[in-house]
N, C-alpha and C. Protein backbone atom coordinates (compact mmCIF):
# COMPACT_ATOMS: atom_id res chain seq x y z
N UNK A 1 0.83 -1.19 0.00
CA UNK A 1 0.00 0.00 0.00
C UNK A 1 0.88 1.26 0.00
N UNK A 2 2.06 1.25 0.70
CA UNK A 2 2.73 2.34 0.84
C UNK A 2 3.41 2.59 -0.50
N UNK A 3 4.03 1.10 -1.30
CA UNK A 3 4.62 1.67 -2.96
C UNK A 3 3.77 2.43 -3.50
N UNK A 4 2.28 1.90 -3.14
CA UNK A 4 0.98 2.77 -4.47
C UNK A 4 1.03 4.21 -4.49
N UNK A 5 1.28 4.46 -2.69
CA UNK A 5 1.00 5.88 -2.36
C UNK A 5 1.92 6.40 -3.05
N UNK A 6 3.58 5.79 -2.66
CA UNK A 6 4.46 6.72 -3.62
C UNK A 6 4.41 6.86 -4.88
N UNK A 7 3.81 5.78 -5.68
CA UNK A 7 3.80 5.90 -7.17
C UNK A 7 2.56 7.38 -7.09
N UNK A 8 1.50 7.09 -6.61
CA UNK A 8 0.64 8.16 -6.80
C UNK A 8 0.76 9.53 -6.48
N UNK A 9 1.91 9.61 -4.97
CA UNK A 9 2.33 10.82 -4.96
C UNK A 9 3.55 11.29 -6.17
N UNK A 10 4.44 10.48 -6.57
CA UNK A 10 5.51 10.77 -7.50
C UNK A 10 4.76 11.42 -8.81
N UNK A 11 3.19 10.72 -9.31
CA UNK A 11 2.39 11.60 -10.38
C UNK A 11 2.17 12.23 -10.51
N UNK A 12 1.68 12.64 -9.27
CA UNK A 12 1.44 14.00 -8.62
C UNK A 12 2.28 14.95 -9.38
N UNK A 13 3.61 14.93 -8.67
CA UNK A 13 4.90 15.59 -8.29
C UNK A 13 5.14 16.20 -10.10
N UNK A 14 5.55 14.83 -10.92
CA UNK A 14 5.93 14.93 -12.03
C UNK A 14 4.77 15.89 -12.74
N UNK A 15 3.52 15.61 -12.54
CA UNK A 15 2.44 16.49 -13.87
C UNK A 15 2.59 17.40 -12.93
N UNK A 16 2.41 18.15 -11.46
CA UNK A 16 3.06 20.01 -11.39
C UNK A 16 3.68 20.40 -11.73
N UNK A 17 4.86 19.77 -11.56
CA UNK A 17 6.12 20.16 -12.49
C UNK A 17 6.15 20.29 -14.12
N UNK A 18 5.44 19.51 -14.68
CA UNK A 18 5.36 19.76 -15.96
C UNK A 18 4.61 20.97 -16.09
N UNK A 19 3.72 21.32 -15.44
CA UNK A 19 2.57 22.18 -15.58
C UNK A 19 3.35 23.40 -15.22
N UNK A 20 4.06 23.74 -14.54
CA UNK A 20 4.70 24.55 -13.96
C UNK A 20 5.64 25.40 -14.73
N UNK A 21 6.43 24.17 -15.58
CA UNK A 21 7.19 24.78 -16.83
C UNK A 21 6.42 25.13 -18.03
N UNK A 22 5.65 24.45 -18.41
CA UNK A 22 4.40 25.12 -19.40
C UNK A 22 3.99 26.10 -19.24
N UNK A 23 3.27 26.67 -17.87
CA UNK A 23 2.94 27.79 -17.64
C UNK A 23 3.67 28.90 -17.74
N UNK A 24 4.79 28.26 -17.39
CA UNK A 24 5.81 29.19 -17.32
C UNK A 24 6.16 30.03 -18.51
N UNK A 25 6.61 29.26 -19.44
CA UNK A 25 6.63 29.25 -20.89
C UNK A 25 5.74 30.26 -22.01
N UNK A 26 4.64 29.77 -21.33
CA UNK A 26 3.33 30.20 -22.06
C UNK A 26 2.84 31.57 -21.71
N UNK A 27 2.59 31.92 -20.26
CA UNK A 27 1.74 33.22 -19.29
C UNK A 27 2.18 34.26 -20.39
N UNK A 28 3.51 34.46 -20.41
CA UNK A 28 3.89 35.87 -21.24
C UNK A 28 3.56 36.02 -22.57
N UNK A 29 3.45 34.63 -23.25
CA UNK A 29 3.20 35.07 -24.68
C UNK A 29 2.10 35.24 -25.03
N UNK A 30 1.43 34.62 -24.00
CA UNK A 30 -0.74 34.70 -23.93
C UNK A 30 -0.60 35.94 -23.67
N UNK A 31 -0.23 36.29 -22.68
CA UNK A 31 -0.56 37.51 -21.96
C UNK A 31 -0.31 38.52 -23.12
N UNK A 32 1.02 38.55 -23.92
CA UNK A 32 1.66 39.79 -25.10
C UNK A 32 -0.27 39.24 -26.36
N UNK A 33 -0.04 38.23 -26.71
CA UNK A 33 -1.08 38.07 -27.71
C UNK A 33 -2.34 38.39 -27.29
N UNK A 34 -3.02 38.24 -26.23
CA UNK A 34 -4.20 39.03 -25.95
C UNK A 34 -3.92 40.50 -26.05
N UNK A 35 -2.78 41.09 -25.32
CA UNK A 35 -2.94 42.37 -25.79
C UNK A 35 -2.87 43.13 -27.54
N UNK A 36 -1.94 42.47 -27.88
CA UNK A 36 -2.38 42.67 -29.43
C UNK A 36 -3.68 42.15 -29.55
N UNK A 37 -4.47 41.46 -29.62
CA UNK A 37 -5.71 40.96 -30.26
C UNK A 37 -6.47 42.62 -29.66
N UNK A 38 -6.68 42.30 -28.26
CA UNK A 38 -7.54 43.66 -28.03
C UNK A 38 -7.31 45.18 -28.03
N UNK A 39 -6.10 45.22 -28.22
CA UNK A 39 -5.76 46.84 -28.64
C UNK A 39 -6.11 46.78 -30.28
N UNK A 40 -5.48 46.07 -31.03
CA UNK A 40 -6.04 46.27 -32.35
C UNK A 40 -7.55 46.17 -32.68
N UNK A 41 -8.29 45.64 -31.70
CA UNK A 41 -9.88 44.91 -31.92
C UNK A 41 -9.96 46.47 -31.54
N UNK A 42 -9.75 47.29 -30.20
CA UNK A 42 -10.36 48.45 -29.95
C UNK A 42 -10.31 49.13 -31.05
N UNK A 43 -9.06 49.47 -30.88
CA UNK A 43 -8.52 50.71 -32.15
C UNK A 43 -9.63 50.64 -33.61
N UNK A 44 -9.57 49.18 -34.21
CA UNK A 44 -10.38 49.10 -35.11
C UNK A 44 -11.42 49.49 -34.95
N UNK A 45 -12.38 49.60 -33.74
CA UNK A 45 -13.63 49.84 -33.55
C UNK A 45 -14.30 51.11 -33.44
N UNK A 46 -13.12 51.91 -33.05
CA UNK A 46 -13.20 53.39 -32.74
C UNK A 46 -14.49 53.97 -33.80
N UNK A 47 -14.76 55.47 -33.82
CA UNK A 47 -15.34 55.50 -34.79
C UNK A 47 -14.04 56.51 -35.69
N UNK A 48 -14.88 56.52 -36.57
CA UNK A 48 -13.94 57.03 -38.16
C UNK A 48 -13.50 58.60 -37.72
N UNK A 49 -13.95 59.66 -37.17
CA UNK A 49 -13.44 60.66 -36.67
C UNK A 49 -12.46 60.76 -35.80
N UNK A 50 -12.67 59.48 -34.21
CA UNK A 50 -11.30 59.50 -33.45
C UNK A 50 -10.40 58.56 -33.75
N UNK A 51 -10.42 57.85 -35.37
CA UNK A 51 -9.31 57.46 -35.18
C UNK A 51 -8.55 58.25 -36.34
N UNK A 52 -9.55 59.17 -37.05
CA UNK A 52 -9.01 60.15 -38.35
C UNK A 52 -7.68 61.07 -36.72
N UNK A 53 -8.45 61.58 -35.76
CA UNK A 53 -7.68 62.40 -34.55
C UNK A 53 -6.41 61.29 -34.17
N UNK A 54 -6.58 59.91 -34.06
CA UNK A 54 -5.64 59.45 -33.29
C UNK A 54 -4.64 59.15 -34.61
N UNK A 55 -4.88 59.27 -35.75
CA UNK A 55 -4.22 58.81 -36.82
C UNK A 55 -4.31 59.72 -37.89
N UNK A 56 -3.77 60.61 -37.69
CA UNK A 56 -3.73 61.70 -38.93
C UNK A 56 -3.57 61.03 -39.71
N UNK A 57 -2.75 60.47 -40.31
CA UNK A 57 -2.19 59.90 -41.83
C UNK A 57 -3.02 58.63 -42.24
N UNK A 58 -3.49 58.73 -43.44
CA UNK A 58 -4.12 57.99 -44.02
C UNK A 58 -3.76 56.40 -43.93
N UNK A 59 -2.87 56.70 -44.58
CA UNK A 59 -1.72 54.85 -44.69
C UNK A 59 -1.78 54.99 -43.33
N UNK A 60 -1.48 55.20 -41.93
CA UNK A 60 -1.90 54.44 -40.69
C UNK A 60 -3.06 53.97 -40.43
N UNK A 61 -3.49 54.33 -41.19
CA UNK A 61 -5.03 54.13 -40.30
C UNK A 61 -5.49 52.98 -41.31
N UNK A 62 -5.33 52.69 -42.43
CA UNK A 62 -4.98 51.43 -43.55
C UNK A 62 -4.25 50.25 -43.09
N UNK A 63 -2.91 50.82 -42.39
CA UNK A 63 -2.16 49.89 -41.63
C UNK A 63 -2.97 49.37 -40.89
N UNK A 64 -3.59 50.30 -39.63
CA UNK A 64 -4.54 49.66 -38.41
C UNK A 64 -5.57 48.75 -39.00
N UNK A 65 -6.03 49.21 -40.10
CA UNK A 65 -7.27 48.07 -40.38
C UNK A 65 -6.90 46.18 -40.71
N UNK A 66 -5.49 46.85 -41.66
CA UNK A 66 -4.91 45.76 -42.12
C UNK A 66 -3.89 44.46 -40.98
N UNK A 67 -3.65 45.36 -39.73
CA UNK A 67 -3.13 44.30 -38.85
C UNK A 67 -4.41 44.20 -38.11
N UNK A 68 -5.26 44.79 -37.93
CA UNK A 68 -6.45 44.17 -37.17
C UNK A 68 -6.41 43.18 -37.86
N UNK A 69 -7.07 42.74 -39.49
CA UNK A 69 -7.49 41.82 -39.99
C UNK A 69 -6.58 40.41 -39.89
N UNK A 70 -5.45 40.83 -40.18
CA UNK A 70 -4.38 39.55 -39.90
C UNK A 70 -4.43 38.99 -38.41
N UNK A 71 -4.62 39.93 -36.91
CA UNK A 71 -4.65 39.23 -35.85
C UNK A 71 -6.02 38.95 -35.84
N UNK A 72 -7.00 39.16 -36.52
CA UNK A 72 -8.52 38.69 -36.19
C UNK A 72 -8.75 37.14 -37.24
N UNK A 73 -7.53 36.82 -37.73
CA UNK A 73 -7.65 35.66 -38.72
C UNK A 73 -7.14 34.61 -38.21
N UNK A 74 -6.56 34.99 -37.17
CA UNK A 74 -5.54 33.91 -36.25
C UNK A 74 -6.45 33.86 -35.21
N UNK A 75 -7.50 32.18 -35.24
CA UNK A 75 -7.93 32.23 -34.12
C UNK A 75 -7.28 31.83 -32.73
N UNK A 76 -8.00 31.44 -31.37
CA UNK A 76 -7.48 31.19 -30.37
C UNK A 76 -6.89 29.97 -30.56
N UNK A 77 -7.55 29.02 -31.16
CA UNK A 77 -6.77 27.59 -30.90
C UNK A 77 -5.40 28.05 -32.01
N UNK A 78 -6.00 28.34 -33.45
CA UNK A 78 -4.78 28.53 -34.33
C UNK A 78 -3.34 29.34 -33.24
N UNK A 79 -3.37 30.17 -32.80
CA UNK A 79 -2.51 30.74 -31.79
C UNK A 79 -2.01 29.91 -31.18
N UNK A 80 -2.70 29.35 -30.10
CA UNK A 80 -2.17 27.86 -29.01
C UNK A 80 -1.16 26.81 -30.21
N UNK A 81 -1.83 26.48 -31.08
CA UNK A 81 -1.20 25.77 -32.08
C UNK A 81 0.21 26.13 -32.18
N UNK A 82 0.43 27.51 -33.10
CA UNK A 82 1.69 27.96 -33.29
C UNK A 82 2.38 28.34 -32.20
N UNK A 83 1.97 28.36 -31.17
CA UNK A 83 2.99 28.57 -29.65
C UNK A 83 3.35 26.87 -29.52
N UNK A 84 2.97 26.08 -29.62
CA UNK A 84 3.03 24.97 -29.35
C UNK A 84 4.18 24.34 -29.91
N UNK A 85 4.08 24.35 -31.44
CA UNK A 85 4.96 24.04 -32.66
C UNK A 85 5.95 24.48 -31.92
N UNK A 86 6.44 25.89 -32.10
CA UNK A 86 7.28 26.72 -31.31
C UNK A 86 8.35 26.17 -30.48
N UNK A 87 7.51 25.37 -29.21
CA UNK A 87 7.61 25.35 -28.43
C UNK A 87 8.92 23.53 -29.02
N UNK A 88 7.69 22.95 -29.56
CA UNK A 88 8.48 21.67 -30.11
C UNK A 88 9.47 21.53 -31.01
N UNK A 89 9.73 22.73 -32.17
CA UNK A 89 10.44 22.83 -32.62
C UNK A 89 11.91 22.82 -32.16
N UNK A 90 11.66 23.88 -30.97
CA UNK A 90 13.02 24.42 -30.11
C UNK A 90 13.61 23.26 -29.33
N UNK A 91 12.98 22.39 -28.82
CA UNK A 91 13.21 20.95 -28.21
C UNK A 91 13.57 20.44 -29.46
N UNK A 92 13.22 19.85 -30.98
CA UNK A 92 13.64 18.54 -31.43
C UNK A 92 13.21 19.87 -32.56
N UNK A 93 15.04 20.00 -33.33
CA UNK A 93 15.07 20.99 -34.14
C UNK A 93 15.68 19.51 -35.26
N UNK A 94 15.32 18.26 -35.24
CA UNK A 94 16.04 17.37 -36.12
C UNK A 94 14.92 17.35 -37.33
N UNK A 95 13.91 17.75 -37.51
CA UNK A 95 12.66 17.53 -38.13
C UNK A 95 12.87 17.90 -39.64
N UNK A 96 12.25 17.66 -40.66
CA UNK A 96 12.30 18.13 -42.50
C UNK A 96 12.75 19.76 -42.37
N UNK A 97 13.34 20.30 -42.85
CA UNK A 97 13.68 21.48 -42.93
C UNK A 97 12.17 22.56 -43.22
N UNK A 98 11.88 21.78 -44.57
CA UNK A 98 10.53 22.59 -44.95
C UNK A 98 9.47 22.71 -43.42
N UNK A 99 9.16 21.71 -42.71
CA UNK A 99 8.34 21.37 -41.58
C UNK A 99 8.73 22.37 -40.62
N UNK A 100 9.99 22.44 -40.41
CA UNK A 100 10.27 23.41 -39.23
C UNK A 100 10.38 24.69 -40.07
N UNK A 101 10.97 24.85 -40.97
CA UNK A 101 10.87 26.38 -41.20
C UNK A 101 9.41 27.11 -41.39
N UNK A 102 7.99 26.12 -41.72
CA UNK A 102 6.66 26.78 -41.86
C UNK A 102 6.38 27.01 -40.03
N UNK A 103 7.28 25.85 -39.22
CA UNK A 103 6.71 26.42 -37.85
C UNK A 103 6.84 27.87 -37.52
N UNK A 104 8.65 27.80 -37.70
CA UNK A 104 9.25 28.97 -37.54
C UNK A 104 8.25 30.08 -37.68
N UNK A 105 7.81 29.89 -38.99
CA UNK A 105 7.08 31.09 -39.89
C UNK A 105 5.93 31.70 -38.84
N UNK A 106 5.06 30.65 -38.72
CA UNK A 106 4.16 30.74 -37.87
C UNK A 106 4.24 31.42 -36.74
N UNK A 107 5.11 30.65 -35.80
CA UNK A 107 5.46 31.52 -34.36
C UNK A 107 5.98 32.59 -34.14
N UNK A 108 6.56 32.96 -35.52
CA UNK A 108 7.25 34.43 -35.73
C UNK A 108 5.99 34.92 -36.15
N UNK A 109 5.15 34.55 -36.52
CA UNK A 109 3.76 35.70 -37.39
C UNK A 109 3.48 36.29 -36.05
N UNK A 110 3.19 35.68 -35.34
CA UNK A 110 2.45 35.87 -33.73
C UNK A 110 3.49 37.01 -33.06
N UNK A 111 4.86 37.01 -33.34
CA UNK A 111 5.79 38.00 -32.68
C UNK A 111 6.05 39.05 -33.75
N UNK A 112 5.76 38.82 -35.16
CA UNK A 112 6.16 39.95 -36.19
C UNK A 112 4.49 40.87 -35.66
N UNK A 113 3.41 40.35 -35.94
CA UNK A 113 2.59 41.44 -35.51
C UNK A 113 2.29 42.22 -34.24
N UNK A 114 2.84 41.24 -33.06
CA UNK A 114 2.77 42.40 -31.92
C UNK A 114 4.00 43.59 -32.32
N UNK A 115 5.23 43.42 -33.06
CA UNK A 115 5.81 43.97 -33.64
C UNK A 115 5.54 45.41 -34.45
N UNK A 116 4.78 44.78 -35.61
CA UNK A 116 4.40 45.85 -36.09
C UNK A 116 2.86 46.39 -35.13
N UNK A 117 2.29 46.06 -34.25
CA UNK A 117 1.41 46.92 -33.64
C UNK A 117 2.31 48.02 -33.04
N UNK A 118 3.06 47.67 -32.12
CA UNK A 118 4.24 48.76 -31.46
C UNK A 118 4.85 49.63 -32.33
N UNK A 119 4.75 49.52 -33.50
CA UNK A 119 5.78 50.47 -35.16
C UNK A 119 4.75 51.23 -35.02
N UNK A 120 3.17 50.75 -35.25
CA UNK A 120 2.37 51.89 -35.82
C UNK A 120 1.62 52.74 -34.67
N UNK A 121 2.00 52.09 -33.39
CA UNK A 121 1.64 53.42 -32.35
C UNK A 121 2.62 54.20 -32.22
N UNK A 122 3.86 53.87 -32.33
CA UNK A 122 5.09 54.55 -32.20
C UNK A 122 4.81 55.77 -33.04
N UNK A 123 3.93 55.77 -34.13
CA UNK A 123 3.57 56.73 -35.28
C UNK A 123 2.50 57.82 -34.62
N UNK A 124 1.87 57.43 -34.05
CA UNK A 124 0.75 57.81 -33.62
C UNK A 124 1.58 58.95 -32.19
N UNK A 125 1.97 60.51 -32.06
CA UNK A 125 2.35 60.95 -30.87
C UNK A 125 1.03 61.29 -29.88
N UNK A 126 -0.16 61.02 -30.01
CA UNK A 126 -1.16 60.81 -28.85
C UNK A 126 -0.94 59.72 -27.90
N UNK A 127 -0.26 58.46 -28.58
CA UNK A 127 -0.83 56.88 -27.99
C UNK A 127 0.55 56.45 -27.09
N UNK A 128 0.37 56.38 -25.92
CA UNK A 128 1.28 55.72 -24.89
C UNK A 128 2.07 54.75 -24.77
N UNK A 129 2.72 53.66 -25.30
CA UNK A 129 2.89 52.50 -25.47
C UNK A 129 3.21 51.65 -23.88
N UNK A 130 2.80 50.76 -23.64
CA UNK A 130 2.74 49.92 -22.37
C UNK A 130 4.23 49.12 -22.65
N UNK A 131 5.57 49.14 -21.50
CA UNK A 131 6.59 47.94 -21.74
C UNK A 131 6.37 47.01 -21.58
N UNK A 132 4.83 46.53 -21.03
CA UNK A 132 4.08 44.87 -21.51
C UNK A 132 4.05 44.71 -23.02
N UNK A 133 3.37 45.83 -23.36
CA UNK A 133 3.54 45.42 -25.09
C UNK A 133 4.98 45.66 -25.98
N UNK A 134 5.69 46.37 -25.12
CA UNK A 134 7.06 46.87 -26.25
C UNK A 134 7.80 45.54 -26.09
N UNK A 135 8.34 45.05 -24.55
CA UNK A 135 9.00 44.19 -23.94
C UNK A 135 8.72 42.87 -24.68
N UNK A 136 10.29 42.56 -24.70
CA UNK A 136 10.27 41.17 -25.79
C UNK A 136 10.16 39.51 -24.87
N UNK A 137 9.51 38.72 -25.81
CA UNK A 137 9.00 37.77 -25.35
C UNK A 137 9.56 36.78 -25.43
């Protein structure tokens, strides 16, 4: 009875620990990708006068529509997905070249557009930028 307990406490032990480094892993890049999803979801929503005020220039405000649309195409699971890849790639980089370089692609899409969200407020001298969103992941 006492081996069972230890096998059952040792399961224990091992899936927190796994969970622990996952989380670990993960909190910041959820955390950076929700904020892109909902600053661009706001911004897009604004109406057409405050964002003509928050965006003088035409081509920004083209830009804003156009990275809204790209982070509103990437759903939640698609996201989890490419963090995932990511994640497996970097562990077992032995894989088809073509295979890992579309991961690559992927998990970089997710860091090139919080990217360019931070370029096109940087444009904008009304808009504040948060070092949650500048700060690299």
């Amino acid at each position: 009875m006492g081996y069972r307990d230890g096998i059952a406490e040792g399961q224990k032990d091992i899936a927190q620990e796994g969970f622990n480094v996952g989380f670990g892993q993960s909190v910041h890049v959820g955390y950076k990708w929700g904020l892109v999803r909902g600053i661009t979801s706001a911004l897009a929503s604004l109406p057409d006068n405050l964002k003509e005020k928050m965006f003088p220039n035409v081509q920004c405000r083209g830009q804003l529509q156009d990275l809204n649309n790209s982070v509103q195409e990437i759903s939640v699971e698609d996201a989890l997905q490419m963090f995932h890849e990511s994640i497996l790639q970097s562990s077992h980089s032995s894989e088809e070249p073509d295979a890992t370089l579309k991961k690559a692609t992927d998990s970089s899409r997710l860091q090139s557009l919080s990217k360019d969200l931070v370029i096109l407020l940087h444009e904008c001298p009304d808009v504040k930028i948060s070092e949650e969103l500048t700060g690299d992941s």
